[in-house]
C-alpha atoms as a PDB file:
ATOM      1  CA  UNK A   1     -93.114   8.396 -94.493  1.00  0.00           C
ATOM      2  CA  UNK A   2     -92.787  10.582 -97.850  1.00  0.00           C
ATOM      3  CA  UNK A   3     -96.034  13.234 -98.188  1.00  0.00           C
ATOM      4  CA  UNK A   4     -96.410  14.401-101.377  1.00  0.00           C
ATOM      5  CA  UNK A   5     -98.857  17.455-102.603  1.00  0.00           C
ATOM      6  CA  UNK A   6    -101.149  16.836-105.440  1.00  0.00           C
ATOM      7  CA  UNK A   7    -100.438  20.107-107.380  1.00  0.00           C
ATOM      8  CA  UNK A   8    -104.193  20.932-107.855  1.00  0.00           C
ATOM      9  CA  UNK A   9    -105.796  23.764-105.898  1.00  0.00           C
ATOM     10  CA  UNK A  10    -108.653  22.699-104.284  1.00  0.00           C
ATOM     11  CA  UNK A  11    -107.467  18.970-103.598  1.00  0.00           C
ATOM     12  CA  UNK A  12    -104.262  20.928-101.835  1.00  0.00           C
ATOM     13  CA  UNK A  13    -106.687  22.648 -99.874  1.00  0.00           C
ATOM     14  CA  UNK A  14    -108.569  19.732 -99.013  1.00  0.00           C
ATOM     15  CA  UNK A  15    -105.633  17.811 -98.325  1.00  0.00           C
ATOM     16  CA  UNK A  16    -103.221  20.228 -96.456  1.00  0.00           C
ATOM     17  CA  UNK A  17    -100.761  18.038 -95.519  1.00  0.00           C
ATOM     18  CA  UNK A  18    -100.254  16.084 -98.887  1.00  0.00           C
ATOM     19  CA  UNK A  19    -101.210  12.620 -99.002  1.00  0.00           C
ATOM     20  CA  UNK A  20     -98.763   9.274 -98.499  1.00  0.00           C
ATOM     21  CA  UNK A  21     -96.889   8.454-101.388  1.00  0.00           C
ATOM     22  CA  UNK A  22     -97.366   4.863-101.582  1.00  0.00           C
ATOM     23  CA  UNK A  23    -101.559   5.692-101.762  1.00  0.00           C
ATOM     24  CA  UNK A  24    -103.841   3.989-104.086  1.00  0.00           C
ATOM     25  CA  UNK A  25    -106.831   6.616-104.622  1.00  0.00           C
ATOM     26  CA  UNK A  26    -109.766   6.804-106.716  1.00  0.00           C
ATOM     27  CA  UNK A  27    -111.834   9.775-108.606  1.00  0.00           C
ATOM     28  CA  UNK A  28    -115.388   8.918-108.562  1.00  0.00           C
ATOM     29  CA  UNK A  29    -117.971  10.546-110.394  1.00  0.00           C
ATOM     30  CA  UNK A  30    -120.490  10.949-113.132  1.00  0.00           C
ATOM     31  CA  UNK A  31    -119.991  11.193-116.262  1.00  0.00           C
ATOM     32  CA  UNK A  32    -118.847  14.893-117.140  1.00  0.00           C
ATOM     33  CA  UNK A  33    -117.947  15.895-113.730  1.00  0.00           C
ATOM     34  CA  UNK A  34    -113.760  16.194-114.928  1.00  0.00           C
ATOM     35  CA  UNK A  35    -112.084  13.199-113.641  1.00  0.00           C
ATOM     36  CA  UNK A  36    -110.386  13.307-116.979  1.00  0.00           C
ATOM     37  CA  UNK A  37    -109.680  16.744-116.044  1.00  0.00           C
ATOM     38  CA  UNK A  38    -108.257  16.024-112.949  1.00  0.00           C
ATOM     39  CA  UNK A  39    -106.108  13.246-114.442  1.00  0.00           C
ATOM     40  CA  UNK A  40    -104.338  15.339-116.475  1.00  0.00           C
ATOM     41  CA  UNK A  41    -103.897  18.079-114.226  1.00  0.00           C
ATOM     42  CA  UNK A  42    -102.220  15.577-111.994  1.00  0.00           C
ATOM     43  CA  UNK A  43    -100.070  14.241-115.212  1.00  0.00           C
ATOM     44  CA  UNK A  44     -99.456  17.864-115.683  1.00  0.00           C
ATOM     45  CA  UNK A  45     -98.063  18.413-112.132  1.00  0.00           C
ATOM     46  CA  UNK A  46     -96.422  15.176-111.361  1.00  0.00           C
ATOM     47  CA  UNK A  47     -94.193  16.312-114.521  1.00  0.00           C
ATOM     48  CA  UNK A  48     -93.364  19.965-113.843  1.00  0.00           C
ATOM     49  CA  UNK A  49     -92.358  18.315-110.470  1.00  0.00           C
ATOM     50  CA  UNK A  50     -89.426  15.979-112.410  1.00  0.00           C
ATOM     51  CA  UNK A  51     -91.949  13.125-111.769  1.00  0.00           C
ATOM     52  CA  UNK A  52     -91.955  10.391-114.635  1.00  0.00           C
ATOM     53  CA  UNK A  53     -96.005   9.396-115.312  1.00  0.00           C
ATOM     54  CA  UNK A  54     -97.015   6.244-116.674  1.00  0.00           C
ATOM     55  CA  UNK A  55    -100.717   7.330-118.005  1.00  0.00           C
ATOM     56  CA  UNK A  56    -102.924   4.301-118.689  1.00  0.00           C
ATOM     57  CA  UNK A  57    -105.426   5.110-121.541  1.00  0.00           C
ATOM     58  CA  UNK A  58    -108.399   2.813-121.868  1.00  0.00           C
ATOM     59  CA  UNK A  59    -111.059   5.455-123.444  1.00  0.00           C
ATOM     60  CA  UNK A  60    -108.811   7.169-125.631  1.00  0.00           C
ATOM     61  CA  UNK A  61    -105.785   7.528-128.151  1.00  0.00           C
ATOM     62  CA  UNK A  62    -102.516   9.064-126.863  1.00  0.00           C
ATOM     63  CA  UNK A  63    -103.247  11.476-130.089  1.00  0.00           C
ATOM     64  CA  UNK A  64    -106.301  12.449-128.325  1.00  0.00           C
ATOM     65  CA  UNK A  65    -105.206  12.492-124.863  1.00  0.00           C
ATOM     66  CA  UNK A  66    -102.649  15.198-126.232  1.00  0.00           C
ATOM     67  CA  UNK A  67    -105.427  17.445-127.664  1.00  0.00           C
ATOM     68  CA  UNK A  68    -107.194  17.326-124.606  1.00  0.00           C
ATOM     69  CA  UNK A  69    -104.529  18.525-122.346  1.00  0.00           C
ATOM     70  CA  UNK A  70    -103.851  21.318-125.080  1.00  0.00           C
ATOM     71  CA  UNK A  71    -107.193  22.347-124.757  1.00  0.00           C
ATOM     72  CA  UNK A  72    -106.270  22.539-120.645  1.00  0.00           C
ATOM     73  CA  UNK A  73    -103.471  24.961-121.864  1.00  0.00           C
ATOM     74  CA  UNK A  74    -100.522  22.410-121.050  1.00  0.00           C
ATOM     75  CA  UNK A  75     -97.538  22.074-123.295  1.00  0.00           C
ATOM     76  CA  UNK A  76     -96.592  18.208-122.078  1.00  0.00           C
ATOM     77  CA  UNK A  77     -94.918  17.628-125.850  1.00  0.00           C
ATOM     78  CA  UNK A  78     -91.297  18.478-124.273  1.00  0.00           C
ATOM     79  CA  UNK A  79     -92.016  15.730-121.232  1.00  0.00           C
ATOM     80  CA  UNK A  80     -92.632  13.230-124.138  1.00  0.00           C
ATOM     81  CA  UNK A  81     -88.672  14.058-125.527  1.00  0.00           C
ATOM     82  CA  UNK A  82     -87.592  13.780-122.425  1.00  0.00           C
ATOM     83  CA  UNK A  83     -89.102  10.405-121.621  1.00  0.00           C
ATOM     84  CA  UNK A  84     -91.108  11.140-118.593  1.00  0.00           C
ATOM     85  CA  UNK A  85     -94.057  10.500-119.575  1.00  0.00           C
ATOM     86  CA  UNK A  86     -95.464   7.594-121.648  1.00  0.00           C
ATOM     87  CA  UNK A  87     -98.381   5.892-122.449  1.00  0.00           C
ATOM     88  CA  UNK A  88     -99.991   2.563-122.059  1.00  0.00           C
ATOM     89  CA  UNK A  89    -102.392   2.640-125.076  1.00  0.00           C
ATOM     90  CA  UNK A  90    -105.257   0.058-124.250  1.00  0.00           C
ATOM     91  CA  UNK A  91    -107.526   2.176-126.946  1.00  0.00           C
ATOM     92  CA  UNK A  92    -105.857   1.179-129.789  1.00  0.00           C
ATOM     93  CA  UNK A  93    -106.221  -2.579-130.582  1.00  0.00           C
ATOM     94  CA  UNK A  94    -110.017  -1.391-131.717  1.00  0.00           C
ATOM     95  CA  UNK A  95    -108.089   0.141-134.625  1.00  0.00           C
ATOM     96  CA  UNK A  96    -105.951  -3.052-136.080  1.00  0.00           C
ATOM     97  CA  UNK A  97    -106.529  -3.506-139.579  1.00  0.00           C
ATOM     98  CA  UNK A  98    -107.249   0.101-140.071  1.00  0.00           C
ATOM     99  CA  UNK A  99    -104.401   2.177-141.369  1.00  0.00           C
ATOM    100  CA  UNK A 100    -103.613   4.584-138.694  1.00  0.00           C
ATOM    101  CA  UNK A 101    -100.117   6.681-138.456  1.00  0.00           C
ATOM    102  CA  UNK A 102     -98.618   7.588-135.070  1.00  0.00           C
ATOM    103  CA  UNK A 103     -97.772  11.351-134.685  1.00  0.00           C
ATOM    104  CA  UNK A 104     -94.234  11.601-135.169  1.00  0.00           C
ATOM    105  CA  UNK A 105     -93.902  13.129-131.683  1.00  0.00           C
ATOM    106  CA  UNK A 106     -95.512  10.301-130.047  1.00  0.00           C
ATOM    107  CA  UNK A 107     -92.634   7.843-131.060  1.00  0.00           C
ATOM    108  CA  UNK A 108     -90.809   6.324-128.066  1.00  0.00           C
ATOM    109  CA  UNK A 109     -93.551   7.634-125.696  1.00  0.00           C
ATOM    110  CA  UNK A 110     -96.388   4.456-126.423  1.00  0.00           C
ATOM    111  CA  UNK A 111     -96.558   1.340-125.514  1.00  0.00           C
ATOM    112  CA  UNK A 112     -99.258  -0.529-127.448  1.00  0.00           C
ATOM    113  CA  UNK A 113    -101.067  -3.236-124.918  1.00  0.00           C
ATOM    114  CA  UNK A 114    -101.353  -6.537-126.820  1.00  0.00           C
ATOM    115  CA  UNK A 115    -104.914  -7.951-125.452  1.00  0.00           C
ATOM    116  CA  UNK A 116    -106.452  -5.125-123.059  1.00  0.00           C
ATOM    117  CA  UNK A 117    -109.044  -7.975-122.633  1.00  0.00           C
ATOM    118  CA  UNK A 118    -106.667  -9.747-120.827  1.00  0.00           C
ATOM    119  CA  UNK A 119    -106.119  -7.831-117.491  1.00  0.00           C
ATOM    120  CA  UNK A 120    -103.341  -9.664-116.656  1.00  0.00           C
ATOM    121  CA  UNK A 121    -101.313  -8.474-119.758  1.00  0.00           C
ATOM    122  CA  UNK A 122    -101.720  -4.774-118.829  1.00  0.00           C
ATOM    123  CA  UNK A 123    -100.765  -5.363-114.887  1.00  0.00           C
ATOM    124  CA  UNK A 124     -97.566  -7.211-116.211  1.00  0.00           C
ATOM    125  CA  UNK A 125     -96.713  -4.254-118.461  1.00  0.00           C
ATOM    126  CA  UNK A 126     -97.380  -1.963-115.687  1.00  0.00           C
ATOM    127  CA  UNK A 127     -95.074  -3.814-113.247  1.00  0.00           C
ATOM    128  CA  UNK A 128     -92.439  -4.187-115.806  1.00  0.00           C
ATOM    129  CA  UNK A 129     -92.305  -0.100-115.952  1.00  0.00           C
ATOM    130  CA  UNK A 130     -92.301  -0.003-112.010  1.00  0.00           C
ATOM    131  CA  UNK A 131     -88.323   0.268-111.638  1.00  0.00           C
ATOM    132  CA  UNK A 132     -88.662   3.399-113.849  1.00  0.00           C
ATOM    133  CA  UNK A 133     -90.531   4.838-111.777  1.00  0.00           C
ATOM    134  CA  UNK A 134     -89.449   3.960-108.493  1.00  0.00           C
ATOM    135  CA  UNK A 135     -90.604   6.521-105.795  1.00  0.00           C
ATOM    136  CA  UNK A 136     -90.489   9.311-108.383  1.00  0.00           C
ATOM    137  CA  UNK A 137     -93.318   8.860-110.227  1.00  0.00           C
ATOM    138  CA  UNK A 138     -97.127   7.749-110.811  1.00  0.00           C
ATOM    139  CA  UNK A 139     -99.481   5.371-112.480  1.00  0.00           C
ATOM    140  CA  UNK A 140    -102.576   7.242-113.932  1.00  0.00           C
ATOM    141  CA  UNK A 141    -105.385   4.860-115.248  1.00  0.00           C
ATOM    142  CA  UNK A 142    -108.646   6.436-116.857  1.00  0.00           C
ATOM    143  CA  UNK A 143    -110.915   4.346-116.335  1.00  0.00           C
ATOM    144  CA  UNK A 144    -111.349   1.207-114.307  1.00  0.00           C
ATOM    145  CA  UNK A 145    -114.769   1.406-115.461  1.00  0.00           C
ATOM    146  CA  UNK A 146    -113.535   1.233-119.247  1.00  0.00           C
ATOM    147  CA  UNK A 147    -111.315  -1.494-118.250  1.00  0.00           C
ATOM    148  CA  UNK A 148    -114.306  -3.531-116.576  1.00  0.00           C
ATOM    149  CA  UNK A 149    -116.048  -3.368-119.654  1.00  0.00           C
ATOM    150  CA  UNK A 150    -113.567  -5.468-122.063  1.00  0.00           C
ATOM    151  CA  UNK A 151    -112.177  -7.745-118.972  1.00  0.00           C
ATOM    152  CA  UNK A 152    -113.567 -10.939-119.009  1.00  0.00           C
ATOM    153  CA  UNK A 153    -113.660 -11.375-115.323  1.00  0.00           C
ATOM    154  CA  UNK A 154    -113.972  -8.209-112.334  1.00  0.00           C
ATOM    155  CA  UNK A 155    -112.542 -10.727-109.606  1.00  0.00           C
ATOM    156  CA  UNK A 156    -109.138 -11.230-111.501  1.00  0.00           C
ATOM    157  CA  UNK A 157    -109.313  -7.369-112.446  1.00  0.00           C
ATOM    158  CA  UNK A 158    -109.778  -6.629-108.240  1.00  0.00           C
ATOM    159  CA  UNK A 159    -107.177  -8.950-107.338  1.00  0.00           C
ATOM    160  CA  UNK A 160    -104.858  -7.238-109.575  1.00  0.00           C
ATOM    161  CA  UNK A 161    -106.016  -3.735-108.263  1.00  0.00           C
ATOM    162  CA  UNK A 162    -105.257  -5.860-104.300  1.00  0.00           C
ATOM    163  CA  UNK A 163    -101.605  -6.576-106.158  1.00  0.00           C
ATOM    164  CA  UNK A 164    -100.763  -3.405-107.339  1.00  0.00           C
ATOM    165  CA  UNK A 165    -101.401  -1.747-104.723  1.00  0.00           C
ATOM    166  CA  UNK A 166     -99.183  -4.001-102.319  1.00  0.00           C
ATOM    167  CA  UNK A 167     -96.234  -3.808-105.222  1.00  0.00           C
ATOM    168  CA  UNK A 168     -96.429  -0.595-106.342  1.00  0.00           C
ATOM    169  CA  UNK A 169     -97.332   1.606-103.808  1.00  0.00           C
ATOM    170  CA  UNK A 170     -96.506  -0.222-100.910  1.00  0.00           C
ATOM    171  CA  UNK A 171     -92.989  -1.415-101.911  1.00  0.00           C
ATOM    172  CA  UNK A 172     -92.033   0.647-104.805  1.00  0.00           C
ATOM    173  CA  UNK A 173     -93.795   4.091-102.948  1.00  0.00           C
ATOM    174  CA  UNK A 174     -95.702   4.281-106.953  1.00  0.00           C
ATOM    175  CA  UNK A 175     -99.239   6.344-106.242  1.00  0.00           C
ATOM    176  CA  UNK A 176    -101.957   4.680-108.519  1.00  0.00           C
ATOM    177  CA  UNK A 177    -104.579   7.059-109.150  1.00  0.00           C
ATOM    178  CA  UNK A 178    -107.912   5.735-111.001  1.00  0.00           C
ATOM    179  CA  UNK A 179    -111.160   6.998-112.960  1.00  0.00           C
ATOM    180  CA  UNK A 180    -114.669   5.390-112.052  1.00  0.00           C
ATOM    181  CA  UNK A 181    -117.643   6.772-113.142  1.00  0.00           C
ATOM    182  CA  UNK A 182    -120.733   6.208-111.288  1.00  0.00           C
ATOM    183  CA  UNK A 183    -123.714   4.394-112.172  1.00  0.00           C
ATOM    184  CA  UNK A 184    -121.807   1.190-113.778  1.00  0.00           C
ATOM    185  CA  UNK A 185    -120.212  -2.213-111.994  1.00  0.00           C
ATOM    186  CA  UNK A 186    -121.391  -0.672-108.855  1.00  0.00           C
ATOM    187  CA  UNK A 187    -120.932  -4.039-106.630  1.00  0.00           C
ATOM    188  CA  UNK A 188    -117.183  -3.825-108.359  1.00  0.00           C
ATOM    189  CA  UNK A 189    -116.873  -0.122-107.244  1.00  0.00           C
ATOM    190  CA  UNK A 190    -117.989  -0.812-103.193  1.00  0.00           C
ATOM    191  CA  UNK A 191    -115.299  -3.326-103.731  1.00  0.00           C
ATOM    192  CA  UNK A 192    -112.314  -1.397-105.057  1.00  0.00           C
ATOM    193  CA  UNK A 193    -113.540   2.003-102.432  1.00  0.00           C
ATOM    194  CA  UNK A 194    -112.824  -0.502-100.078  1.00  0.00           C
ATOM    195  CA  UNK A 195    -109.134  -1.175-100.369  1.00  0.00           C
ATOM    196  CA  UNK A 196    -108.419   1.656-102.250  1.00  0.00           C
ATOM    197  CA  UNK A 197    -106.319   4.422 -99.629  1.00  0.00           C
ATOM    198  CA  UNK A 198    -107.835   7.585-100.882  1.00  0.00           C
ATOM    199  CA  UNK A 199    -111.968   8.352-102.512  1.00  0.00           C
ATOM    200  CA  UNK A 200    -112.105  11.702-104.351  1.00  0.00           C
ATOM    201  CA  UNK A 201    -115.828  12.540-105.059  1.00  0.00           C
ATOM    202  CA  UNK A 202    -116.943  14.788-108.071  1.00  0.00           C
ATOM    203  CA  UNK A 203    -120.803  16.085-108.637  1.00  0.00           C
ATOM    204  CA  UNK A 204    -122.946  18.618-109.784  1.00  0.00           C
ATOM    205  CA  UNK A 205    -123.963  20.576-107.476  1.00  0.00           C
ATOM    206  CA  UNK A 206    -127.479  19.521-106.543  1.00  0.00           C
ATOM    207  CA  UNK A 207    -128.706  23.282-106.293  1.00  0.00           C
ATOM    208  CA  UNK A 208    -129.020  24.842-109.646  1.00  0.00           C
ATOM    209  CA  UNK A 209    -127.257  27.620-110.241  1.00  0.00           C
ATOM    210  CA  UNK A 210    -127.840  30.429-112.206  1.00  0.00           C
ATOM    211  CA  UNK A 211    -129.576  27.590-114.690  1.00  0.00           C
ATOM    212  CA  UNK A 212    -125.994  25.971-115.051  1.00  0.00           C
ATOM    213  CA  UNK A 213    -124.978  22.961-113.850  1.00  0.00           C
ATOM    214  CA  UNK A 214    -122.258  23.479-111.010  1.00  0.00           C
ATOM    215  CA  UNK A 215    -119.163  20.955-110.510  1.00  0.00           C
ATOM    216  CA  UNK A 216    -117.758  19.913-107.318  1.00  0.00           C
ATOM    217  CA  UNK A 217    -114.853  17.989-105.349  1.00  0.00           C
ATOM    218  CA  UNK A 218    -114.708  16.531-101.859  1.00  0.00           C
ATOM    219  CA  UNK A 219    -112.299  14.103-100.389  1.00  0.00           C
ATOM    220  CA  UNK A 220    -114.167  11.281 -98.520  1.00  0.00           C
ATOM    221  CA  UNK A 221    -111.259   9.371 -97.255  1.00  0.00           C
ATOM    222  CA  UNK A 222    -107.413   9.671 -97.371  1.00  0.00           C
ATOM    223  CA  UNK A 223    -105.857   7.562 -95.388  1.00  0.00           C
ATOM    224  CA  UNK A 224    -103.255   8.473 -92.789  1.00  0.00           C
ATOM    225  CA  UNK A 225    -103.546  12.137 -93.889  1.00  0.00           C
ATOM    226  CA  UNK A 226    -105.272  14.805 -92.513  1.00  0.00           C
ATOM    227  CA  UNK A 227    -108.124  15.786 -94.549  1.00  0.00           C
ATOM    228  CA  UNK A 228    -111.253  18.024 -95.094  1.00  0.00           C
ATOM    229  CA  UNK A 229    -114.191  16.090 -96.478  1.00  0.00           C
ATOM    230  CA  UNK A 230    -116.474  19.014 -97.616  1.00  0.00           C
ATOM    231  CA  UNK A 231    -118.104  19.720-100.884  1.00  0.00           C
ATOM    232  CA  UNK A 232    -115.646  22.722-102.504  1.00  0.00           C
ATOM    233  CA  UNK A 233    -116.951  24.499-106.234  1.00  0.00           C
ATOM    234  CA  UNK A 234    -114.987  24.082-108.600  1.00  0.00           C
ATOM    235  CA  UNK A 235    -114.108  25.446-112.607  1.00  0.00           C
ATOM    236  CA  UNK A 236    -111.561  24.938-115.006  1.00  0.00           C
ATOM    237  CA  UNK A 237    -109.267  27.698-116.859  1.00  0.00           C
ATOM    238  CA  UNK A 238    -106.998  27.336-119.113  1.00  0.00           C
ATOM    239  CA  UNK A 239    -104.017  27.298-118.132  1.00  0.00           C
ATOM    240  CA  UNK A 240    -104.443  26.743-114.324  1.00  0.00           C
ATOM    241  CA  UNK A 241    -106.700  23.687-114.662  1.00  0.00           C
ATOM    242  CA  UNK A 242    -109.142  23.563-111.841  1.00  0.00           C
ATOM    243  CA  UNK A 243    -109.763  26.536-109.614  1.00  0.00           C
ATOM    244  CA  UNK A 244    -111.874  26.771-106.205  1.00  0.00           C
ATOM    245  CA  UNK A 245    -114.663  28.809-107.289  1.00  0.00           C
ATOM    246  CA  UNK A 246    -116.142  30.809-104.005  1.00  0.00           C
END
């Protein structure tokens, strides 16, 4: 059974042994906590690893996903030429009838979701990209709570989630790693922590600090993998991405 390391310095810590490849895992939080962060510090590591990264944007262009993980301090422009990672843009169908240009640099790296608001059109496009990606890659979505907002119906969104994860990370050994942000669908959210292999918790620290508000990361569950489930601090440089903070 393949164990893979998530790249990022306190999840390695909390996770010493890597996790199971074929895990579906979530990143709960409130808003502002850096599970966007995290995302594309995973992204980031998956690719220096060779990995290919299907990243599925439902808050966000791929223009502005790129900004964002220059303002991290990682170059992912040259994983774009090389194919390995693309994007599933479920952001931009807002924008038909507007006259928006792709960045030239971007070409070959999107795929443009017809209907987000049909759940079922996303999954297919997912699975269609599965082969690619075939125990040498990932599927990054950010956020199921986005997506729960413009899908008709949560149960056919969860029974997708219950199909994926059988597919894709069962069969094809394809981690799915997920956004939620606290406070919204919350009956959906007991749901999906239920089946879902792995729960990454982010919060401010409830002590104030120095009048600042303090983030931090625990691991509540990861299946079949040895983990620690304490809160560790946590900041973000540029550069390194997020950094255990003592």
């Amino acid at each position: 059974m393949e164990r893979i390391k998530l790249g990022l310095e306190p999840l390695d810590a909390l996770v010493p042994d890597g996790m199971i490849r074929g895990s579906l895992v979530g990143i709960f939080g409130e808003t502002g906590t850096g599970k966007s962060v995290i995302l594309n510090e995973l992204a980031f590591r998956f690719l220096q690893r060779g990995e290919n990264v299907l990243f599925v944007l439902l808050e966000d262009l791929p223009f502005s996903r790129i900004l964002s993980f220059d303002a991290l301090g990682f170059d992912i422009r040259r994983y774009l030429g090389e194919g390995k990672l693309k994007f599933l843009d479920c952001f931009s169908y807002r924008l038909r009838g507007f006259d928006v240009e792709m960045e030239p640099y971007l070409e070959g790296s999107v795929i443009e979701a017809e209907d987000p608001r049909n759940p079922e059109s996303v999954w297919e496009e997912i699975f269609s990209r599965a082969k690619e990606i075939r125990g040498k890659g990932v599927v990054l979505i950010d956020s199921m709570t986005e997506f729960l907002t413009i899908a008709p119906d949560a149960s056919v969104l969860l029974d997708l989630m219950k199909t994926a994860k059988a597919l894709l990370c069962r069969y094809y050994g394809i981690p799915i790693i997920y956004s939620f942000h606290f406070g919204f669908y919350d009956d959906f959210r007991f749901q999906i922590e239920v089946f879902s292999d792995g729960v990454i918790d982010l919060r401010f620290n409830p002590e104030v600090v120095n009048n600042a508000l303090v983030k931090q990361i625990r691991v509540r569950r990861m299946s079949g993998s040895r983990h620690r489930t304490e809160w560790l601090t946590f900041d973000v440089e540029s550069g390194k991405g997020i950094v255990s903070v003592k």
